[in-house]
Structures are given as structure tokens and as C-alpha cells.
PDB file of N, CA and C in Angstrom:
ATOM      1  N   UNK A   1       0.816  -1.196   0.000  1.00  0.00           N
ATOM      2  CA  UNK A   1       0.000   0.000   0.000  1.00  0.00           C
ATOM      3  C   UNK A   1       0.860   1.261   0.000  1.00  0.00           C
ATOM      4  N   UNK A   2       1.721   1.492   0.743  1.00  0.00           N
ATOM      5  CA  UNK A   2       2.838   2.407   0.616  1.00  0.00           C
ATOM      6  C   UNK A   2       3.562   2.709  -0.528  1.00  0.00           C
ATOM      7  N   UNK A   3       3.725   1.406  -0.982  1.00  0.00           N
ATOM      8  CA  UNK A   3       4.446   2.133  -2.408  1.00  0.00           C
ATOM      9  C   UNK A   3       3.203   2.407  -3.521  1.00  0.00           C
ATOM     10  N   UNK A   4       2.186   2.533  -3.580  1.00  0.00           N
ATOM     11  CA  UNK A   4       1.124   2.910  -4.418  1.00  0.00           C
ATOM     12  C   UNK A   4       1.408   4.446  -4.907  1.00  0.00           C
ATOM     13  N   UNK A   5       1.034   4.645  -6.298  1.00  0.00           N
ATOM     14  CA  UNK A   5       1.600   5.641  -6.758  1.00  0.00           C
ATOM     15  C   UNK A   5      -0.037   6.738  -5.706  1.00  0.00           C
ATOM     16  N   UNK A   6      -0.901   6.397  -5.821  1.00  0.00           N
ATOM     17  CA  UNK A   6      -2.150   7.417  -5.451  1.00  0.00           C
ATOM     18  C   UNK A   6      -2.447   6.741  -4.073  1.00  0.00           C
ATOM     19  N   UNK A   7      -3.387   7.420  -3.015  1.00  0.00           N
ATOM     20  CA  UNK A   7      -3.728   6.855  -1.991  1.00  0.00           C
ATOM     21  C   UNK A   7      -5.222   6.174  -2.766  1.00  0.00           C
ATOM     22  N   UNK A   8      -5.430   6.364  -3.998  1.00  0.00           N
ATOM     23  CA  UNK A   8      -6.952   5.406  -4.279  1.00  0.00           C
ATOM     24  C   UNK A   8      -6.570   4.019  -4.545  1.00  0.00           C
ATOM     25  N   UNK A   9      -5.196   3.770  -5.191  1.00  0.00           N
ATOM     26  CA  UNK A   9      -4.505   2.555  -5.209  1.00  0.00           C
ATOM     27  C   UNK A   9      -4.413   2.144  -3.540  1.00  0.00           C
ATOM     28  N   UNK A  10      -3.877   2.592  -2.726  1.00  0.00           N
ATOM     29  CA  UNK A  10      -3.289   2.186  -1.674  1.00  0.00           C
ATOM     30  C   UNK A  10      -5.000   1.457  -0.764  1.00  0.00           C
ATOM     31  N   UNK A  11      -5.722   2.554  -1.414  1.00  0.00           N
ATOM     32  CA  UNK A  11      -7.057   1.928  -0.649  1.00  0.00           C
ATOM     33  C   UNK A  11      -7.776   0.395  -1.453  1.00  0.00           C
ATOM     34  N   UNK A  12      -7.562   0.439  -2.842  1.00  0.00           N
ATOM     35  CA  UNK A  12      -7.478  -0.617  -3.526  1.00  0.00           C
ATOM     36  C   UNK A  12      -6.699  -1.989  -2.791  1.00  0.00           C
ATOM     37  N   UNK A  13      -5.398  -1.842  -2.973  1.00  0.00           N
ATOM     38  CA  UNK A  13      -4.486  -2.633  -2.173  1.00  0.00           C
ATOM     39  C   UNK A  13      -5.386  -3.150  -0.609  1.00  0.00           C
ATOM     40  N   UNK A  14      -5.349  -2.089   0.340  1.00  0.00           N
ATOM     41  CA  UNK A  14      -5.735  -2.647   1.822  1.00  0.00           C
ATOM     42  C   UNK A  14      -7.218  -3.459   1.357  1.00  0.00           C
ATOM     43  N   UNK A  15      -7.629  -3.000   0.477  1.00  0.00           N
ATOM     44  CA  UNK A  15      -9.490  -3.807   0.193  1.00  0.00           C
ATOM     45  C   UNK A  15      -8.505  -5.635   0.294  1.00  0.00           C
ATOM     46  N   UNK A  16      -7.842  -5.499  -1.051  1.00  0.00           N
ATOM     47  CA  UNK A  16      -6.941  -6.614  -1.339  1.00  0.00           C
ATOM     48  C   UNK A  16      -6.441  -7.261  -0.059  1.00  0.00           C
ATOM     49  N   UNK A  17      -5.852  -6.605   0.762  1.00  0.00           N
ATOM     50  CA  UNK A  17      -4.922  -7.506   2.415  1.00  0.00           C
ATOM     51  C   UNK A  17      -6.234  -7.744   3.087  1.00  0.00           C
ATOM     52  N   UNK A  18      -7.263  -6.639   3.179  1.00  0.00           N
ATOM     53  CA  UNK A  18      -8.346  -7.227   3.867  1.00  0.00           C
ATOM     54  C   UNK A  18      -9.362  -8.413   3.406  1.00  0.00           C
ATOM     55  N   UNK A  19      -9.542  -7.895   2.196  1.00  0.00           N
ATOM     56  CA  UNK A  19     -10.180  -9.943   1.941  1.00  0.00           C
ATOM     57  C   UNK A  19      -9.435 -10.999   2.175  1.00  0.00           C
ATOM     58  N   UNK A  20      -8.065 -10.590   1.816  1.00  0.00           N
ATOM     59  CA  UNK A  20      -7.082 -12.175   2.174  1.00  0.00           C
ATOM     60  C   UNK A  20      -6.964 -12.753   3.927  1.00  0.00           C
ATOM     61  N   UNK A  21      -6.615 -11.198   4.574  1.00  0.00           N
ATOM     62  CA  UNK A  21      -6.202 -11.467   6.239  1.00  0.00           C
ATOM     63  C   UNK A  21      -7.433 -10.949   7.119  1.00  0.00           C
ATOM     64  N   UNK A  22      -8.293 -10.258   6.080  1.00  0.00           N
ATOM     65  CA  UNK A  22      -9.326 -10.090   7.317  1.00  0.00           C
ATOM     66  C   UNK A  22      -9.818 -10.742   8.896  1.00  0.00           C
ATOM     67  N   UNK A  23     -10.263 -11.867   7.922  1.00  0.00           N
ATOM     68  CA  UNK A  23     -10.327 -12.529   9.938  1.00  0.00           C
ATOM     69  C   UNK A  23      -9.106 -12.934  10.386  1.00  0.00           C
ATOM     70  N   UNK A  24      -8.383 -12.889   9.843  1.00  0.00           N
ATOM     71  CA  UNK A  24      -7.030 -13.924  11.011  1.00  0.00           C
ATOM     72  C   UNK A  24      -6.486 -12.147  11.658  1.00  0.00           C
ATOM     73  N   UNK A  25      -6.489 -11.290  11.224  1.00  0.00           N
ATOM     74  CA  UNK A  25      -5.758 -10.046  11.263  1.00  0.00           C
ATOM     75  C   UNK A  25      -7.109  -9.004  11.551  1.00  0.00           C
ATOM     76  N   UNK A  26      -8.185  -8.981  11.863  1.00  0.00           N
ATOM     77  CA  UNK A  26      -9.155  -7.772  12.238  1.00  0.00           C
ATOM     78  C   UNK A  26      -8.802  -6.982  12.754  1.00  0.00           C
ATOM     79  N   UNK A  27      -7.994  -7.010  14.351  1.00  0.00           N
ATOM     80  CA  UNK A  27      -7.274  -6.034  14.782  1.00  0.00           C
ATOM     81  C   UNK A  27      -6.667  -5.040  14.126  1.00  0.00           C
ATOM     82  N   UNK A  28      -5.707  -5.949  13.142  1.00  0.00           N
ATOM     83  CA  UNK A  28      -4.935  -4.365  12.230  1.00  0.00           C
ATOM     84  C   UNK A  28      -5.788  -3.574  11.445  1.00  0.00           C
ATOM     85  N   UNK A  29      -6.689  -4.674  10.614  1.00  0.00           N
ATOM     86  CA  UNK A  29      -7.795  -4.267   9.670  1.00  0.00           C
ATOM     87  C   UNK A  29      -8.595  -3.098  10.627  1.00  0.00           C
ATOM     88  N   UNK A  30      -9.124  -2.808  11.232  1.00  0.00           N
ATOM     89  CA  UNK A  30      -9.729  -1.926  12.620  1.00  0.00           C
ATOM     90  C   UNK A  30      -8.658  -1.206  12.715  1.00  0.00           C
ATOM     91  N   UNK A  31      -7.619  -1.154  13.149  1.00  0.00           N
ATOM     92  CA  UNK A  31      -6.865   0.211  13.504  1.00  0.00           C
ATOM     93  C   UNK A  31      -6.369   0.778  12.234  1.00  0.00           C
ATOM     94  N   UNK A  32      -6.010   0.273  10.917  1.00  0.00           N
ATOM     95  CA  UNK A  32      -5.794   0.593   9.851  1.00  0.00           C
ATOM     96  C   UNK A  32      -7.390   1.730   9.146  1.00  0.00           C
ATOM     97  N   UNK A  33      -8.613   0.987   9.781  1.00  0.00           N
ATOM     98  CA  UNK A  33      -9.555   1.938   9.526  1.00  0.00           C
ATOM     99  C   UNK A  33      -9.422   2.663  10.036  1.00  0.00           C
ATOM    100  N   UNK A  34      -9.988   2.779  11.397  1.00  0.00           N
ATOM    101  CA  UNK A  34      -9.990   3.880  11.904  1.00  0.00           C
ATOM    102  C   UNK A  34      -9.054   5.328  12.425  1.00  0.00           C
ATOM    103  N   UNK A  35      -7.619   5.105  11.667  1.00  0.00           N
ATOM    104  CA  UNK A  35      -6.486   5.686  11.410  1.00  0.00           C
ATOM    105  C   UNK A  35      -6.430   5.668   9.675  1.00  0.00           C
ATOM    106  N   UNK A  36      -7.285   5.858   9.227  1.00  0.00           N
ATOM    107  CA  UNK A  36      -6.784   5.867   7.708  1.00  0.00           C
ATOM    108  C   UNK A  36      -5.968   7.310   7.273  1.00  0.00           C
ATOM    109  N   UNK A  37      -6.988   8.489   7.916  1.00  0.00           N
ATOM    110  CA  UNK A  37      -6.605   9.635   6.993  1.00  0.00           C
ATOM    111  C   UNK A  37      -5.236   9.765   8.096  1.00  0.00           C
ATOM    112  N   UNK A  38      -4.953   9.600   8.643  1.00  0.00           N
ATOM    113  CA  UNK A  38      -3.363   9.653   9.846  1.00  0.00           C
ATOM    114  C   UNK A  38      -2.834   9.283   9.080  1.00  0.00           C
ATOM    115  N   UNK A  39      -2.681   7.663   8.646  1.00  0.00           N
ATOM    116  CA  UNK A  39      -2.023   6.788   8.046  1.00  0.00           C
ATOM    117  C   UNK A  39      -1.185   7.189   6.550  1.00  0.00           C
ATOM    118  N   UNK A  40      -2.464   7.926   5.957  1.00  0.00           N
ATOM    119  CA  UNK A  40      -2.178   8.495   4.667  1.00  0.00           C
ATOM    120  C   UNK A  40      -1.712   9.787   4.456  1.00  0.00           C
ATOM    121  N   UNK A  41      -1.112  10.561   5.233  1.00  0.00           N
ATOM    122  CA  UNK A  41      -1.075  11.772   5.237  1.00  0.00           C
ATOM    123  C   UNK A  41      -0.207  12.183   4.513  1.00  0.00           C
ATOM    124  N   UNK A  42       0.785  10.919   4.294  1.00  0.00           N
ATOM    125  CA  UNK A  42       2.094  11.416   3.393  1.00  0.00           C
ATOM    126  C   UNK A  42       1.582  11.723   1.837  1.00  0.00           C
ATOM    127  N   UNK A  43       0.529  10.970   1.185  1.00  0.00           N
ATOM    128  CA  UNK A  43       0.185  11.292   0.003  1.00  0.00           C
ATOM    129  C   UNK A  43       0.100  12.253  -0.395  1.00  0.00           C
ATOM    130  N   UNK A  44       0.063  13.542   0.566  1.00  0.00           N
ATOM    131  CA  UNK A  44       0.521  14.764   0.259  1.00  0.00           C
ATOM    132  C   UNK A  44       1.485  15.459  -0.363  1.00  0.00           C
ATOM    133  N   UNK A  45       2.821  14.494  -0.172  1.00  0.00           N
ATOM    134  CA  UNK A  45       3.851  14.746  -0.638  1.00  0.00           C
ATOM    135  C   UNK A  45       4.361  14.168  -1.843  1.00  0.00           C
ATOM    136  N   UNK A  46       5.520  14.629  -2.763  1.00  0.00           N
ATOM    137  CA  UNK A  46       5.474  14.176  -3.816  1.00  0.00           C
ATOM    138  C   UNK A  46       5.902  12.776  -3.774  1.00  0.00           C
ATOM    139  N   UNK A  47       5.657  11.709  -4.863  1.00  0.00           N
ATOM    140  CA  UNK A  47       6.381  10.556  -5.149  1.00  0.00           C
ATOM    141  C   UNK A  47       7.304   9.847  -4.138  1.00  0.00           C
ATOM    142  N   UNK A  48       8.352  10.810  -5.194  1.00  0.00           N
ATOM    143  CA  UNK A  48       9.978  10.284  -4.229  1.00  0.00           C
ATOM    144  C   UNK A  48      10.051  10.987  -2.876  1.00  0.00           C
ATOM    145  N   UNK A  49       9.426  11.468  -2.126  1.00  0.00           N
ATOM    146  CA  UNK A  49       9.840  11.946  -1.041  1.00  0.00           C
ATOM    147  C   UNK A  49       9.147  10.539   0.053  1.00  0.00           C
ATOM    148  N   UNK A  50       8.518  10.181  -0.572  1.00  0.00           N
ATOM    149  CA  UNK A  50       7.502   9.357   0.368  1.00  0.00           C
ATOM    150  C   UNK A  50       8.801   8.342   0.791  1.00  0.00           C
ATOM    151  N   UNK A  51       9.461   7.627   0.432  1.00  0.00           N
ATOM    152  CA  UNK A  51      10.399   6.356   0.778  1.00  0.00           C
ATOM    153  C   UNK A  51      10.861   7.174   2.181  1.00  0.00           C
ATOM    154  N   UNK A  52      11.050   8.536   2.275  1.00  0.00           N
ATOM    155  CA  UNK A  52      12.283   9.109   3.068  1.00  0.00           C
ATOM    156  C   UNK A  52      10.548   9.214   4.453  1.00  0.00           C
ATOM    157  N   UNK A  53       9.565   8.903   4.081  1.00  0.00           N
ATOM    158  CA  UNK A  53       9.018   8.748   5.263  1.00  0.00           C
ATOM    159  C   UNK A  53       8.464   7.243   5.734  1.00  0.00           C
ATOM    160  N   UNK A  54       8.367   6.827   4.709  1.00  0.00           N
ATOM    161  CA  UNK A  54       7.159   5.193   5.396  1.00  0.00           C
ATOM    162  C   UNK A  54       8.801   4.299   5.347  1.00  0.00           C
ATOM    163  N   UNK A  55      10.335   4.376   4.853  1.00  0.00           N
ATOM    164  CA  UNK A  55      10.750   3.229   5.478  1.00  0.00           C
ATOM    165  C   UNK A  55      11.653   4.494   6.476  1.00  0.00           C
ATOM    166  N   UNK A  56      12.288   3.226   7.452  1.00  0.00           N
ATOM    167  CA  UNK A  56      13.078   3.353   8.367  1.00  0.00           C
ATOM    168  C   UNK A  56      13.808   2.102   8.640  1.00  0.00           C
ATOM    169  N   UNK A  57      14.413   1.851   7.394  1.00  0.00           N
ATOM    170  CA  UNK A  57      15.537   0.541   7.725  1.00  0.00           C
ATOM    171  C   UNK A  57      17.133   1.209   8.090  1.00  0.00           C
ATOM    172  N   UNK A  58      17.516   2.961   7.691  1.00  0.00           N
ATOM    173  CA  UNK A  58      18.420   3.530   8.232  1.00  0.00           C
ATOM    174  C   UNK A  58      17.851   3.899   8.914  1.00  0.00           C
ATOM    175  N   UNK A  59      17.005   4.482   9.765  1.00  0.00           N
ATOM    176  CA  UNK A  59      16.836   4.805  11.097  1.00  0.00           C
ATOM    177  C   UNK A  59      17.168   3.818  11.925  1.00  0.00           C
ATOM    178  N   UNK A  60      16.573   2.680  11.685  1.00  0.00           N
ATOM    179  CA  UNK A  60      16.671   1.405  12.774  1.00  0.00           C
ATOM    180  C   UNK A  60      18.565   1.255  12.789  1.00  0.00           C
ATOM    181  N   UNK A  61      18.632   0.843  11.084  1.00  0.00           N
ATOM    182  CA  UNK A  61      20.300   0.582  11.572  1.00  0.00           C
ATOM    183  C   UNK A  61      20.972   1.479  12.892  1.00  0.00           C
ATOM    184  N   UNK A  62      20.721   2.649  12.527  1.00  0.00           N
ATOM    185  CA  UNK A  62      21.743   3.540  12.895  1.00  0.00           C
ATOM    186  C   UNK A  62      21.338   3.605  14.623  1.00  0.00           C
ATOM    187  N   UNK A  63      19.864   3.464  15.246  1.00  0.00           N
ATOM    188  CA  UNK A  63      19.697   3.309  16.227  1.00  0.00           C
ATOM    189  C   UNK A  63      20.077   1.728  17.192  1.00  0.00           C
ATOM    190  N   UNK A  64      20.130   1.308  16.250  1.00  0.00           N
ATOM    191  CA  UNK A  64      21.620  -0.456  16.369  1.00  0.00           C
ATOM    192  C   UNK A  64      22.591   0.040  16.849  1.00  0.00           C
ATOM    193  N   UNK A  65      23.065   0.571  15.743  1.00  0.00           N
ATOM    194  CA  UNK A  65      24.460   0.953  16.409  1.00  0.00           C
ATOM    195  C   UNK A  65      24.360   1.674  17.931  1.00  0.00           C
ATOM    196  N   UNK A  66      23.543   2.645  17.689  1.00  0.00           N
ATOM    197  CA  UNK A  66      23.847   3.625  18.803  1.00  0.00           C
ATOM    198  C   UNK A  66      23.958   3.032  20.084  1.00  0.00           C
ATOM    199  N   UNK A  67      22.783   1.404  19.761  1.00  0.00           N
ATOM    200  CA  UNK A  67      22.570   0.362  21.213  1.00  0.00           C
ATOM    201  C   UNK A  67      23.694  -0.222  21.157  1.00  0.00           C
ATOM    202  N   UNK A  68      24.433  -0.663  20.319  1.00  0.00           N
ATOM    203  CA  UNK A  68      25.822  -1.554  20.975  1.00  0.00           C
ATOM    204  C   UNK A  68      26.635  -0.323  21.540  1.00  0.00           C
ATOM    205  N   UNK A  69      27.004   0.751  21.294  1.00  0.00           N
ATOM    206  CA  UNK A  69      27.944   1.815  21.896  1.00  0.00           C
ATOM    207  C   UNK A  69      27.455   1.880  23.485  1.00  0.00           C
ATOM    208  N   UNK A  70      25.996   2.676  23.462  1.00  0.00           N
ATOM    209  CA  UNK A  70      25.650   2.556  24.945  1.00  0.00           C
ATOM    210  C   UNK A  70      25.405   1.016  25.838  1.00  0.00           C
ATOM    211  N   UNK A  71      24.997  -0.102  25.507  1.00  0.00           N
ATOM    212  CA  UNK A  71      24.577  -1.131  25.621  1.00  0.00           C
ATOM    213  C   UNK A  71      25.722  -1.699  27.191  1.00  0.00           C
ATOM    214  N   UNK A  72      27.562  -1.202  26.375  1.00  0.00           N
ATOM    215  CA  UNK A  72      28.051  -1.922  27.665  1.00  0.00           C
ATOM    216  C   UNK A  72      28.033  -0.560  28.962  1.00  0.00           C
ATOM    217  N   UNK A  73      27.775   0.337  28.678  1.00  0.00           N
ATOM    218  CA  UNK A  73      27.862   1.406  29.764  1.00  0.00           C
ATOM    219  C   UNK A  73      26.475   1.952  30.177  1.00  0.00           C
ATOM    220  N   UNK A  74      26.298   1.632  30.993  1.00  0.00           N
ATOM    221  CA  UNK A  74      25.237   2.107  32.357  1.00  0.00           C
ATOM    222  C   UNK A  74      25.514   2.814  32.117  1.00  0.00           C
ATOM    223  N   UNK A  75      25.925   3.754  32.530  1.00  0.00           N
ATOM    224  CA  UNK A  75      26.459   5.548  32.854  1.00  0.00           C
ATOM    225  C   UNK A  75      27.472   6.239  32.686  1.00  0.00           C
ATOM    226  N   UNK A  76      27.882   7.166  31.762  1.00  0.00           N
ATOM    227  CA  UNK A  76      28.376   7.778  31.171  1.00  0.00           C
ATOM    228  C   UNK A  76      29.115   9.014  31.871  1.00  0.00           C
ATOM    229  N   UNK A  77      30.150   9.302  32.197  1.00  0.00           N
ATOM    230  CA  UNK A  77      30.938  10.888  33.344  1.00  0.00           C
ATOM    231  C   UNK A  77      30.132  11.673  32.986  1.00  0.00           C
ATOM    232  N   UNK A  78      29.707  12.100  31.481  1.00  0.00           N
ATOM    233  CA  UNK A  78      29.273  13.393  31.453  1.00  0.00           C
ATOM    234  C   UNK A  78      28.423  13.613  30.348  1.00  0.00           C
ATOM    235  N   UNK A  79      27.582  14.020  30.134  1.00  0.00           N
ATOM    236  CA  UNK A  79      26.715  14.271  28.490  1.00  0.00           C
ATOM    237  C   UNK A  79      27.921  14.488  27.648  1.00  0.00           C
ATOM    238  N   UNK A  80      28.570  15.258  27.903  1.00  0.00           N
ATOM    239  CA  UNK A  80      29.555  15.307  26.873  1.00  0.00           C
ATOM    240  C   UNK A  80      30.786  14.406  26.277  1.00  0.00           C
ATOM    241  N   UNK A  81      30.401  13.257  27.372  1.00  0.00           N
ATOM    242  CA  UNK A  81      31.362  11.820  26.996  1.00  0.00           C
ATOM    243  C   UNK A  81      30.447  10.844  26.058  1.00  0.00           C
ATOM    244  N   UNK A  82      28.777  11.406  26.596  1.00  0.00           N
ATOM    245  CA  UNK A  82      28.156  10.256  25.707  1.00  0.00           C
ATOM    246  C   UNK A  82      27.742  11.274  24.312  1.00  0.00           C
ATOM    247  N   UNK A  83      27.688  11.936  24.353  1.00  0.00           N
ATOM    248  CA  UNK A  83      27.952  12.844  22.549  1.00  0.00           C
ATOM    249  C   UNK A  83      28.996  12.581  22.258  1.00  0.00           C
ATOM    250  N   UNK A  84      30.099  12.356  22.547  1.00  0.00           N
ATOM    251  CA  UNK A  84      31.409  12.016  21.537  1.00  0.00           C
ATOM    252  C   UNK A  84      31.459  10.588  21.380  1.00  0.00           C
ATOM    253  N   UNK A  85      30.783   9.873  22.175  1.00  0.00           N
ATOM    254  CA  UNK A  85      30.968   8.406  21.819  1.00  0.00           C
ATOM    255  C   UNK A  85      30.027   8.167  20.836  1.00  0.00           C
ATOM    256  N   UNK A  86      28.501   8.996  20.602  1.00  0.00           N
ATOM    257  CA  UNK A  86      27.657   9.184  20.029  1.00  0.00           C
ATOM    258  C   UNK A  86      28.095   9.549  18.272  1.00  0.00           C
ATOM    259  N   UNK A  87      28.738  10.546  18.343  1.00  0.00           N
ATOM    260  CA  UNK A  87      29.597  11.407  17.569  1.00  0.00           C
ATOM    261  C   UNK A  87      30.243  10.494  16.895  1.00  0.00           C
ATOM    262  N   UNK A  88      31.256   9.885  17.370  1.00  0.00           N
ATOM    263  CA  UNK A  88      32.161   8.822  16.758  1.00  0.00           C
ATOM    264  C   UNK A  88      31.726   7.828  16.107  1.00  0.00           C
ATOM    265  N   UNK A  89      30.651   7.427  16.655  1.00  0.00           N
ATOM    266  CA  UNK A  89      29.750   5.860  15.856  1.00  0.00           C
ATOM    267  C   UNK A  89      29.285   7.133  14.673  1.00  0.00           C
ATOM    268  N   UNK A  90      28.703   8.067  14.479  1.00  0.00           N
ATOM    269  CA  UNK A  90      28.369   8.408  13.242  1.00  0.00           C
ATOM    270  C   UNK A  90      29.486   8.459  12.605  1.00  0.00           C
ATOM    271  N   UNK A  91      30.485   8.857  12.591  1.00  0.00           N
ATOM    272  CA  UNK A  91      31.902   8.850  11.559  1.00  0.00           C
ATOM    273  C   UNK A  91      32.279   7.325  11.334  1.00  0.00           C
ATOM    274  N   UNK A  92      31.750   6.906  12.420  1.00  0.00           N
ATOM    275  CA  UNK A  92      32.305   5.051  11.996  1.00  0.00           C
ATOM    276  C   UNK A  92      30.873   4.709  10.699  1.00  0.00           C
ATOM    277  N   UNK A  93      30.112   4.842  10.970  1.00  0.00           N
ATOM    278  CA  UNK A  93      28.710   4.546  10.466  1.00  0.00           C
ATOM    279  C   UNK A  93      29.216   5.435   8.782  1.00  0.00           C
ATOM    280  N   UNK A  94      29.639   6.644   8.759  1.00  0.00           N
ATOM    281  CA  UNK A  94      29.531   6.986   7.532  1.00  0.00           C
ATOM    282  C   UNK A  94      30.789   6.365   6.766  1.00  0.00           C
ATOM    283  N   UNK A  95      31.945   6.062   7.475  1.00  0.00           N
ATOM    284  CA  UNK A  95      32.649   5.468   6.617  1.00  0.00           C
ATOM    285  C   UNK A  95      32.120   3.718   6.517  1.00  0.00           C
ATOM    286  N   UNK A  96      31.607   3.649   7.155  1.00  0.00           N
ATOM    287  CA  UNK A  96      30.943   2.246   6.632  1.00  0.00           C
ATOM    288  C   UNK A  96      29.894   1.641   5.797  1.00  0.00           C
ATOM    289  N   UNK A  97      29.240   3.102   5.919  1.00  0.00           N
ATOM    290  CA  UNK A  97      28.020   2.920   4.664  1.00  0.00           C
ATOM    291  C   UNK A  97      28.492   3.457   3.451  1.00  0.00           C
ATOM    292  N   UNK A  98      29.989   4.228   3.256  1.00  0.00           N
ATOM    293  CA  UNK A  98      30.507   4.598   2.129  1.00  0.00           C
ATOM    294  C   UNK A  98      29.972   5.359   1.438  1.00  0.00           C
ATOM    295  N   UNK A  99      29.186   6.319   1.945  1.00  0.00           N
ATOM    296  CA  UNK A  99      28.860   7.952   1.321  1.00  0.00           C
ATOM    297  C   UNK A  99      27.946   7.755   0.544  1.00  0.00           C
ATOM    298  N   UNK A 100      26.800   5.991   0.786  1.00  0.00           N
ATOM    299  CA  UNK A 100      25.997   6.112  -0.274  1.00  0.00           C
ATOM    300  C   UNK A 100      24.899   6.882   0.125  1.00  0.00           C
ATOM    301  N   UNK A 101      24.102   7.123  -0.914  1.00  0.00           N
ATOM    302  CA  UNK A 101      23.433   8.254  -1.519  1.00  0.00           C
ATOM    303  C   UNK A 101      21.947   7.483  -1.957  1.00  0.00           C
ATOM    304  N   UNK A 102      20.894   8.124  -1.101  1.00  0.00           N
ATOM    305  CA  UNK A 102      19.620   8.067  -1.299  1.00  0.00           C
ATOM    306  C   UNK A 102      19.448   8.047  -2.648  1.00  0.00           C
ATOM    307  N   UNK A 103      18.580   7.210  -3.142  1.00  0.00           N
ATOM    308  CA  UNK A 103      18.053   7.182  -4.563  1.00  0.00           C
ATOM    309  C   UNK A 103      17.008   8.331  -4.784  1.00  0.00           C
ATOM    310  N   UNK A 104      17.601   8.991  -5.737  1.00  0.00           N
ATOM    311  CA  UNK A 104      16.769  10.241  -6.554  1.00  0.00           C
ATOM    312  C   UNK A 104      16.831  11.637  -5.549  1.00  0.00           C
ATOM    313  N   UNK A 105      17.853  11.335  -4.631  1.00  0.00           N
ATOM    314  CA  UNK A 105      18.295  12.299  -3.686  1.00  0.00           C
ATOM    315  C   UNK A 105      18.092  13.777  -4.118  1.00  0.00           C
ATOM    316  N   UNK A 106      18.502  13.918  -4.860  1.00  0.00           N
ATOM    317  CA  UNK A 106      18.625  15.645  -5.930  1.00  0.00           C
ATOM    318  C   UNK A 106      17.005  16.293  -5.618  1.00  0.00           C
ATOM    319  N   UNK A 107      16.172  15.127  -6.292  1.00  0.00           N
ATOM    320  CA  UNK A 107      15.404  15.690  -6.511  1.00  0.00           C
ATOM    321  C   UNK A 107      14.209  15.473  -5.517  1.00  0.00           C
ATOM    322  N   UNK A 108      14.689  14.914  -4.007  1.00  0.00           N
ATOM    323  CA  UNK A 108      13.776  15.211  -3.063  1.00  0.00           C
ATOM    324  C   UNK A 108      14.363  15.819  -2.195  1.00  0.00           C
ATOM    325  N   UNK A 109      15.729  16.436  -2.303  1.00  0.00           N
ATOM    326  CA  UNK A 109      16.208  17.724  -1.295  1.00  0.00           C
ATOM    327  C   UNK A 109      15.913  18.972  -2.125  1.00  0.00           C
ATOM    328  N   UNK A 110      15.462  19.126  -3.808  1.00  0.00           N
ATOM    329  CA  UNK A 110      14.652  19.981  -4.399  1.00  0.00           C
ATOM    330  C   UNK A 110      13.364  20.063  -3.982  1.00  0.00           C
ATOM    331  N   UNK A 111      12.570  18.674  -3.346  1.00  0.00           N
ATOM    332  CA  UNK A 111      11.339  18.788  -2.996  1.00  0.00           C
ATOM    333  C   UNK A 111      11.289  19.784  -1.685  1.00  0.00           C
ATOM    334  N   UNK A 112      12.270  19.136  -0.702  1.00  0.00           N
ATOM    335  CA  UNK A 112      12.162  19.452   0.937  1.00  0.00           C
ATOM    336  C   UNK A 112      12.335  21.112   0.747  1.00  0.00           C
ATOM    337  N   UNK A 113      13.586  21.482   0.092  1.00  0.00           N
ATOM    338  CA  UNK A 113      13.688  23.025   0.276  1.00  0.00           C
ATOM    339  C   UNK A 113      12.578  23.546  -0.504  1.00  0.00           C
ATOM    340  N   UNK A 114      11.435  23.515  -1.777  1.00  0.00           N
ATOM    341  CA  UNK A 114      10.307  23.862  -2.073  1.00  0.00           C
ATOM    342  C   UNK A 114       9.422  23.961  -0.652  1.00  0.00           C
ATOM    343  N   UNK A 115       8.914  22.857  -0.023  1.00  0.00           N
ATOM    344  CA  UNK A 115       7.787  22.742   0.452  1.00  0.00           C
ATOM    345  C   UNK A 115       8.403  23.171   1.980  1.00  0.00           C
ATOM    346  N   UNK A 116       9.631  23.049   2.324  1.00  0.00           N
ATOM    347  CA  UNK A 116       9.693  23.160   4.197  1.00  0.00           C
ATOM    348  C   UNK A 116      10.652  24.822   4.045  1.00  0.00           C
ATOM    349  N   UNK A 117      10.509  25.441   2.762  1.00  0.00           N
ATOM    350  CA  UNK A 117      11.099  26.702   2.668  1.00  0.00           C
ATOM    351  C   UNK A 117      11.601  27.932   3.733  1.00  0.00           C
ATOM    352  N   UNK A 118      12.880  27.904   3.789  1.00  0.00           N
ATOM    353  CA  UNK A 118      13.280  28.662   4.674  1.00  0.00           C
ATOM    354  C   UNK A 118      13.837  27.834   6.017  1.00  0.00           C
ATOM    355  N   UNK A 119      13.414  26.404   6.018  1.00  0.00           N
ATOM    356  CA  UNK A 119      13.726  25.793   6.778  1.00  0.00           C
ATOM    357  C   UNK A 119      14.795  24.842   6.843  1.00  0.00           C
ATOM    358  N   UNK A 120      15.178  24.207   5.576  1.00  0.00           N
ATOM    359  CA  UNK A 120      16.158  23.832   4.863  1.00  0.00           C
ATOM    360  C   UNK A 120      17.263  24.772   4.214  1.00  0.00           C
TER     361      UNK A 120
END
């Protein structure tokens, strides 16, 4: 449903998961209703911007990492010991993901500075 180019597809699609999982899955089917226009709000935005909201497989990574750094230390001397240890896993993290580059990047940091103007 997310990757649907229109939210009339995406409502197409859930018709589709709901005849297949309806009864084994009602619960989701029910909160998926009654959260629809929440759910959909991104359709607002263009195309390619949408990936940079419905996934979070780099968010999760990067909040991985952040759990093995803090994970062996309880407690930290000072905020400013756990920002540099913080700090450092991102420089480890960017040389490890090797400077790659969001697909169609150009033209959804053309979107963000259009629509969040002045804010970007």
C-alpha cells in the first residue's frame, strides 16, 4: 500500500490484504480503519519523497548501532562523553556505509527546500 503511486490505489491494495487477512488479522484491519486519513497523510507529498518517510531501515540501523555503543555502559561521566561516543559511531557509520546516496536524492532535497522553505 505504501508504495502505491495514489492513496486510491493504496485503498485498492488494503481492500486486497483485507479480503485475504481479514479474519485472522481484524485487529490491524480496525486500527488501519480507523487511522486511515493519519495513516495516509504522506500522500501529500510528492512521489519520491515518500520512501524518506514510510521506510526506516536507516533509522533502525543507525539506532543499532547507537545500542551496541551505549549497551556496555550504564552511565556515562558526562553528556559530553556520551555525545562524543555518540559522535564517533556516526563517523564510523559513515565510513561504513561509504557515502551512499539516497536514490533520486537531488530531486527530493529539491522537494524538501520547495515545500519546508526557509527551513532547509
Amino acid at each position: 500500500m505504501y508504495r502505491a503511486e495514489t492513496e486510491e490505489l493504496a485503498r485498492e491494495r488494503f481492500e486486497g490484504f483485507k479480503e485475504k487477512w481479514g479474519k485472522k488479522y481484524w485487529y490491524v484491519i480496525k486500527s488501519w480503519e480507523d487511522n486511515w486519513e493519519e495513516l495516509m497523510a504522506y500522500y501529500k507529498y510528492p512521489y519520491e519523497m515518500r520512501s524518506l518517510i514510510y521506510t526506516t531501515n536507516s533509522i533502525g540501523s543507525l539506532n543499532s548501532m547507537f545500542r551496541k555503543v551505549t549497551r556496555g555502559k550504564k552511565v556515562f561521566p558526562s553528556d559530553e562523553s556520551l555525545s562524543k561516543s555518540l559522535y564517533l559511531t556516526i563517523v564510523g557509520i559513515e565510513k561504513k556505509w561509504g557515502g551512499k546516496k539516497m536514490k533520486d536524492w537531488g530531486i527530493i532535497y529539491g522537494q524538501l527546500k520547495q515545500i519546508f522553505e526557509g527551513k532547509i
